[in-house]
C-alpha atoms as a PDB file:
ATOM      1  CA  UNK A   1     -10.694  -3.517 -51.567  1.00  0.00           C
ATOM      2  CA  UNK A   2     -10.897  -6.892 -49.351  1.00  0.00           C
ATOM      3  CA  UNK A   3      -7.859  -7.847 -51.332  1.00  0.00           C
ATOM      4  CA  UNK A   4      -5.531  -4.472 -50.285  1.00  0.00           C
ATOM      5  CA  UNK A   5      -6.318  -4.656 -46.552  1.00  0.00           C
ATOM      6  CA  UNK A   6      -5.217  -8.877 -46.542  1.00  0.00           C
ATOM      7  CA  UNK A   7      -2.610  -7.865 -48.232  1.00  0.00           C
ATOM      8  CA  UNK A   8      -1.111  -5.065 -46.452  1.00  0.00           C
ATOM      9  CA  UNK A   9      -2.754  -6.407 -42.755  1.00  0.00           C
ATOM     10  CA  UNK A  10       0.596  -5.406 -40.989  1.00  0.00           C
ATOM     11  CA  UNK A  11       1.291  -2.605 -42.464  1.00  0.00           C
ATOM     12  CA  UNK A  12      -1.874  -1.480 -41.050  1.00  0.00           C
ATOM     13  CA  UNK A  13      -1.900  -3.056 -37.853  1.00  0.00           C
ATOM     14  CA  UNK A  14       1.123  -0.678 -37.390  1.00  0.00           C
ATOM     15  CA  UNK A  15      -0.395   2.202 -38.367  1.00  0.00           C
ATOM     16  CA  UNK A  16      -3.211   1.746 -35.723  1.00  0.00           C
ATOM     17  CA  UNK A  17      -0.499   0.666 -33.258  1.00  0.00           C
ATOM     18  CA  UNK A  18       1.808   4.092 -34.156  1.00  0.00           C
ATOM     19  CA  UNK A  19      -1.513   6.311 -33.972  1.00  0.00           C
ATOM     20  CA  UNK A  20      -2.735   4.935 -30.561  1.00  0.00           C
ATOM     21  CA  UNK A  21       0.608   5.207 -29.493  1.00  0.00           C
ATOM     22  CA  UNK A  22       0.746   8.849 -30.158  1.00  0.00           C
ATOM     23  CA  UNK A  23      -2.724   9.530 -28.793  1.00  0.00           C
ATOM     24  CA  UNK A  24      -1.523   7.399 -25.473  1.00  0.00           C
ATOM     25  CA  UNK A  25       1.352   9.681 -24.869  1.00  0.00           C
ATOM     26  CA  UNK A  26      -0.031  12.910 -25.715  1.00  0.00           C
ATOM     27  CA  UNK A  27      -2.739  12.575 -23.507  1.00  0.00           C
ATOM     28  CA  UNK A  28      -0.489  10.872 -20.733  1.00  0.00           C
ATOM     29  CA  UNK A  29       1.830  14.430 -21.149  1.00  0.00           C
ATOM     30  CA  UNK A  30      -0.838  16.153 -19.551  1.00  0.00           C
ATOM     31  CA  UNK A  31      -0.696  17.115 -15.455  1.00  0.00           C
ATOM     32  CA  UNK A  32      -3.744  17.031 -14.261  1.00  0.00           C
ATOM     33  CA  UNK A  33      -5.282  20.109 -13.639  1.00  0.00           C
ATOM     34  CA  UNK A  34      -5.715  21.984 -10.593  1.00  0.00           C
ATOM     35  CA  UNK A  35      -8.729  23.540  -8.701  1.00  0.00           C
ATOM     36  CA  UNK A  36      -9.796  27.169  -8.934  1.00  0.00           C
ATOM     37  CA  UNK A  37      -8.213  27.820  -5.403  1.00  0.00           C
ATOM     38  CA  UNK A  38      -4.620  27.153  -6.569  1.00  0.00           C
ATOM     39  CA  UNK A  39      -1.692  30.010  -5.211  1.00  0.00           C
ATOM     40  CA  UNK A  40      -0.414  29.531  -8.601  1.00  0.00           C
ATOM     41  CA  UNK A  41      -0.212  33.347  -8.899  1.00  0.00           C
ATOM     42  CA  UNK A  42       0.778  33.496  -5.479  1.00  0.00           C
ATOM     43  CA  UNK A  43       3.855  31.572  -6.247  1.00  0.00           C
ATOM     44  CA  UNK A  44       4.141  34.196  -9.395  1.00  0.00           C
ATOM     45  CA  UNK A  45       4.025  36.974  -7.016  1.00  0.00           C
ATOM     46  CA  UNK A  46       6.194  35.849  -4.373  1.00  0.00           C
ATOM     47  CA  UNK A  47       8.920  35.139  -7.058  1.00  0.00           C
ATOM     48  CA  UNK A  48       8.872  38.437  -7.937  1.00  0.00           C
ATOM     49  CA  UNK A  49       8.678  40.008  -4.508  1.00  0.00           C
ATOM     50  CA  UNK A  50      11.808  38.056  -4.093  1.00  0.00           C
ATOM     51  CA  UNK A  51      13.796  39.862  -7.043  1.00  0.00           C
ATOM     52  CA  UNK A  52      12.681  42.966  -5.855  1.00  0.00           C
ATOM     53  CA  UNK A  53      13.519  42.072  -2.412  1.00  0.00           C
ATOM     54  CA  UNK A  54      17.322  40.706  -3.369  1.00  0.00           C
ATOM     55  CA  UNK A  55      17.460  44.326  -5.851  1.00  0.00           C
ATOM     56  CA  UNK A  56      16.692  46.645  -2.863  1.00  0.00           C
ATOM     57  CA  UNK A  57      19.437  44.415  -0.999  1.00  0.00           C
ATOM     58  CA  UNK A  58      21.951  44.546  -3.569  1.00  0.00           C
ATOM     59  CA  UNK A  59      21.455  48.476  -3.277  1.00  0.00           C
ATOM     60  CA  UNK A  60      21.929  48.752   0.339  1.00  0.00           C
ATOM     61  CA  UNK A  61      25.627  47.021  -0.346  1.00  0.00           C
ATOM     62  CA  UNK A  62      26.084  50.295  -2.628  1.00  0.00           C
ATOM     63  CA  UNK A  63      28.712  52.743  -1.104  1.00  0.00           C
ATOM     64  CA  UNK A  64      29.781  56.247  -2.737  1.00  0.00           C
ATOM     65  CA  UNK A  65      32.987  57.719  -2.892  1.00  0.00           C
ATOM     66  CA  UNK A  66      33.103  61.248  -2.106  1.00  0.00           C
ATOM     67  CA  UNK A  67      36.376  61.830  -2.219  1.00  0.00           C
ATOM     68  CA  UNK A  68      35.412  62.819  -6.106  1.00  0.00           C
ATOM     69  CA  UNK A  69      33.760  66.172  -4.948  1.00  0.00           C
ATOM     70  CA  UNK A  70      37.149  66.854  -2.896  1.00  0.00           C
ATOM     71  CA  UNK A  71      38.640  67.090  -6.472  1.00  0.00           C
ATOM     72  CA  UNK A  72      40.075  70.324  -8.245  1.00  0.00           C
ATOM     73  CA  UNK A  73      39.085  69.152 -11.464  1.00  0.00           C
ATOM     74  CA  UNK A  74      35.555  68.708 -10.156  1.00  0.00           C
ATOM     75  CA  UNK A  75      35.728  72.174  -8.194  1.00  0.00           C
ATOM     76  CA  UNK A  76      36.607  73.679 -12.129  1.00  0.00           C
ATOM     77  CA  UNK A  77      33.582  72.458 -13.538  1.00  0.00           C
ATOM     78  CA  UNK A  78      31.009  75.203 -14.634  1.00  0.00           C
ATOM     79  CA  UNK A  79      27.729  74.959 -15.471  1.00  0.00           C
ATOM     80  CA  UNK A  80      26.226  76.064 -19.141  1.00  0.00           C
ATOM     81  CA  UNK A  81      22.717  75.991 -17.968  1.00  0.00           C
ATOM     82  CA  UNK A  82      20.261  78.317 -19.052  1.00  0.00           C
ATOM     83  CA  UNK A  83      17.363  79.698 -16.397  1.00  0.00           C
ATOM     84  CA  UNK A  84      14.197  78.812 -17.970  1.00  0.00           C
ATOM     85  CA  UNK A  85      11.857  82.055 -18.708  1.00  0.00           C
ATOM     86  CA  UNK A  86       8.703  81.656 -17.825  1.00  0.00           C
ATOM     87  CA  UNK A  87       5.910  81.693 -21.027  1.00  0.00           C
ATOM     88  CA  UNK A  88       2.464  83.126 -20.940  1.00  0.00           C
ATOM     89  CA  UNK A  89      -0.113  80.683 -19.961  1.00  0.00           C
ATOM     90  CA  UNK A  90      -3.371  79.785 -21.750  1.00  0.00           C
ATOM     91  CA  UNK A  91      -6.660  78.582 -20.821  1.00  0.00           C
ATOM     92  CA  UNK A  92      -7.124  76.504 -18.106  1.00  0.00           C
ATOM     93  CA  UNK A  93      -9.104  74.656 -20.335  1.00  0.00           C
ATOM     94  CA  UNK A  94      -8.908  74.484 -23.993  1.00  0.00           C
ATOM     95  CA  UNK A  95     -12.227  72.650 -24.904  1.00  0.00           C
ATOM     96  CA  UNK A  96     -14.201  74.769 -23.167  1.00  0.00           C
ATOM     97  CA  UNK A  97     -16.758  77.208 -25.151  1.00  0.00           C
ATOM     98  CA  UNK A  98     -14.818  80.615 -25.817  1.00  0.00           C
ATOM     99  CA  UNK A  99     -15.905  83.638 -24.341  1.00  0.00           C
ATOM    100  CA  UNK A 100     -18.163  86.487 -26.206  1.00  0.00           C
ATOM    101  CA  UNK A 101     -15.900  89.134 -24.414  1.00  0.00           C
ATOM    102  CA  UNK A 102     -12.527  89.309 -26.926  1.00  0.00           C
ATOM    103  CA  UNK A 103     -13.008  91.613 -30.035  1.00  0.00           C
ATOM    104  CA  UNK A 104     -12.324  90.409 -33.242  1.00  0.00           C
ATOM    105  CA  UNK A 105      -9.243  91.826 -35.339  1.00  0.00           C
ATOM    106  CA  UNK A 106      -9.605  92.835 -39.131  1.00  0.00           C
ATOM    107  CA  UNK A 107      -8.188  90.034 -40.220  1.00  0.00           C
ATOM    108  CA  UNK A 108     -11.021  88.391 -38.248  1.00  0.00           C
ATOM    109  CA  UNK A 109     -13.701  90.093 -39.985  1.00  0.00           C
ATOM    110  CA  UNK A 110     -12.219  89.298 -43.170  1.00  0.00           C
ATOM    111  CA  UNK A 111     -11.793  85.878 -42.706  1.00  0.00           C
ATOM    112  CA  UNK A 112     -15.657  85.805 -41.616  1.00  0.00           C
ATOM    113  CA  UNK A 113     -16.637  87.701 -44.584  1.00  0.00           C
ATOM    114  CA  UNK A 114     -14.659  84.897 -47.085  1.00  0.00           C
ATOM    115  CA  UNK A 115     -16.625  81.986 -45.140  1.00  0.00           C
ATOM    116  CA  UNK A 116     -19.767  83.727 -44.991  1.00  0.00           C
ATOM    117  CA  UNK A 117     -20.225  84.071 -48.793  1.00  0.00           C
END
Protein backbone atom coordinates (compact mmCIF):
# COMPACT_ATOMS: atom_id res chain seq x y z
CA UNK A 1 0.00 0.00 0.00
CA UNK A 2 3.13 2.26 1.18
CA UNK A 3 4.49 1.35 -2.19
CA UNK A 4 1.22 2.84 -4.43
CA UNK A 5 1.01 6.16 -2.57
CA UNK A 6 5.28 6.77 -3.19
CA UNK A 7 4.63 5.89 -6.27
CA UNK A 8 1.80 7.85 -7.45
CA UNK A 9 2.67 10.96 -4.66
CA UNK A 10 1.77 13.59 -7.43
CA UNK A 11 -0.82 12.21 -8.80
CA UNK A 12 -2.31 12.53 -5.49
CA UNK A 13 -1.03 15.67 -4.37
CA UNK A 14 -3.21 16.87 -7.34
CA UNK A 15 -6.10 15.30 -6.47
CA UNK A 16 -6.10 16.99 -2.97
CA UNK A 17 -5.04 20.22 -4.72
CA UNK A 18 -8.19 19.85 -7.51
CA UNK A 19 -10.66 18.88 -4.53
CA UNK A 20 -9.70 21.84 -2.22
CA UNK A 21 -9.81 23.85 -5.11
CA UNK A 22 -13.35 23.03 -5.80
CA UNK A 23 -14.42 23.23 -2.17
CA UNK A 24 -12.51 26.89 -2.12
CA UNK A 25 -14.61 28.19 -4.90
CA UNK A 26 -17.85 26.76 -4.16
CA UNK A 27 -17.92 28.06 -0.90
CA UNK A 28 -16.31 31.49 -2.05
CA UNK A 29 -19.63 31.57 -4.74
CA UNK A 30 -21.69 32.17 -1.90
CA UNK A 31 -23.01 36.05 -0.93
CA UNK A 32 -23.26 36.27 2.33
CA UNK A 33 -26.49 36.20 3.67
CA UNK A 34 -28.66 38.85 4.79
CA UNK A 35 -30.61 39.64 8.06
CA UNK A 36 -34.27 38.87 8.64
CA UNK A 37 -35.12 42.66 8.11
CA UNK A 38 -34.08 42.68 4.42
CA UNK A 39 -36.82 44.67 1.75
CA UNK A 40 -35.94 41.86 -0.41
CA UNK A 41 -39.68 41.40 -1.07
CA UNK A 42 -40.07 44.94 -1.02
CA UNK A 43 -37.85 45.26 -3.98
CA UNK A 44 -40.15 42.18 -5.44
CA UNK A 45 -43.13 44.23 -4.91
CA UNK A 46 -42.09 47.47 -6.08
CA UNK A 47 -40.93 45.79 -9.39
CA UNK A 48 -44.13 44.72 -9.93
CA UNK A 49 -46.02 47.83 -8.89
CA UNK A 50 -43.88 49.29 -11.55
CA UNK A 51 -45.26 46.97 -14.49
CA UNK A 52 -48.53 47.56 -13.39
CA UNK A 53 -47.89 51.15 -13.08
CA UNK A 54 -46.16 51.47 -16.84
CA UNK A 55 -49.52 48.92 -18.07
CA UNK A 56 -52.15 51.38 -16.69
CA UNK A 57 -49.90 54.13 -18.53
CA UNK A 58 -49.60 52.43 -21.68
CA UNK A 59 -53.57 52.31 -21.52
CA UNK A 60 -54.14 55.87 -20.93
CA UNK A 61 -52.07 56.45 -24.48
CA UNK A 62 -55.08 54.20 -25.91
CA UNK A 63 -57.45 56.29 -28.20
CA UNK A 64 -60.70 54.83 -30.05
CA UNK A 65 -61.91 55.56 -33.29
CA UNK A 66 -65.47 56.12 -33.52
CA UNK A 67 -65.79 56.96 -36.72
CA UNK A 68 -66.49 52.91 -37.05
CA UNK A 69 -70.05 53.30 -35.47
CA UNK A 70 -70.66 56.23 -38.15
CA UNK A 71 -70.46 53.26 -40.65
CA UNK A 72 -73.40 51.80 -42.86
CA UNK A 73 -72.02 48.51 -42.75
CA UNK A 74 -71.96 48.72 -38.96
CA UNK A 75 -75.57 50.42 -38.89
CA UNK A 76 -76.64 46.84 -41.04
CA UNK A 77 -75.53 44.67 -38.46
CA UNK A 78 -78.35 42.67 -36.61
CA UNK A 79 -78.28 40.91 -33.71
CA UNK A 80 -79.16 36.89 -33.47
CA UNK A 81 -79.46 36.95 -29.78
CA UNK A 82 -81.86 35.03 -28.00
CA UNK A 83 -83.69 36.60 -24.60
CA UNK A 84 -82.91 34.20 -21.97
CA UNK A 85 -86.24 32.59 -20.28
CA UNK A 86 -86.16 32.50 -16.99
CA UNK A 87 -86.12 28.61 -15.28
CA UNK A 88 -87.81 27.56 -12.12
CA UNK A 89 -85.67 27.88 -9.14
CA UNK A 90 -84.87 25.25 -6.48
CA UNK A 91 -84.01 25.22 -2.96
CA UNK A 92 -82.23 27.79 -1.51
CA UNK A 93 -80.34 25.20 -0.10
CA UNK A 94 -79.82 21.79 -1.35
CA UNK A 95 -78.17 20.04 1.72
CA UNK A 96 -80.58 20.96 3.90
CA UNK A 97 -83.02 18.14 5.50
CA UNK A 98 -86.19 17.88 3.12
CA UNK A 99 -89.41 18.76 4.29
CA UNK A 100 -92.24 16.12 5.60
CA UNK A 101 -94.86 18.34 3.71
CA UNK A 102 -94.55 16.96 -0.25
CA UNK A 103 -96.59 13.71 -0.94
CA UNK A 104 -95.05 10.94 -2.41
CA UNK A 105 -96.04 9.78 -6.10
CA UNK A 106 -96.72 6.00 -6.97
CA UNK A 107 -93.73 5.57 -8.36
CA UNK A 108 -92.50 6.70 -4.92
CA UNK A 109 -94.23 4.13 -3.06
CA UNK A 110 -93.04 1.60 -5.33
CA UNK A 111 -89.65 2.39 -5.25
CA UNK A 112 -89.97 2.26 -1.25
CA UNK A 113 -91.66 -0.98 -1.38
CA UNK A 114 -88.50 -2.58 -3.72
CA UNK A 115 -85.94 -1.14 -0.99
CA UNK A 116 -87.92 -2.05 1.87
CA UNK A 117 -87.95 -5.83 1.15
Amino acid sequence: MLDIIKQNKIILIVLVVVIVGFAWFGMADRTPSTSLLSNDSRSEASVAEQEILRLLLDMRSIRLDSSIFENPAFGSLRDFGRDIVPEPVGRTNPFAPAEDSFELTEGDQAADAIFAE
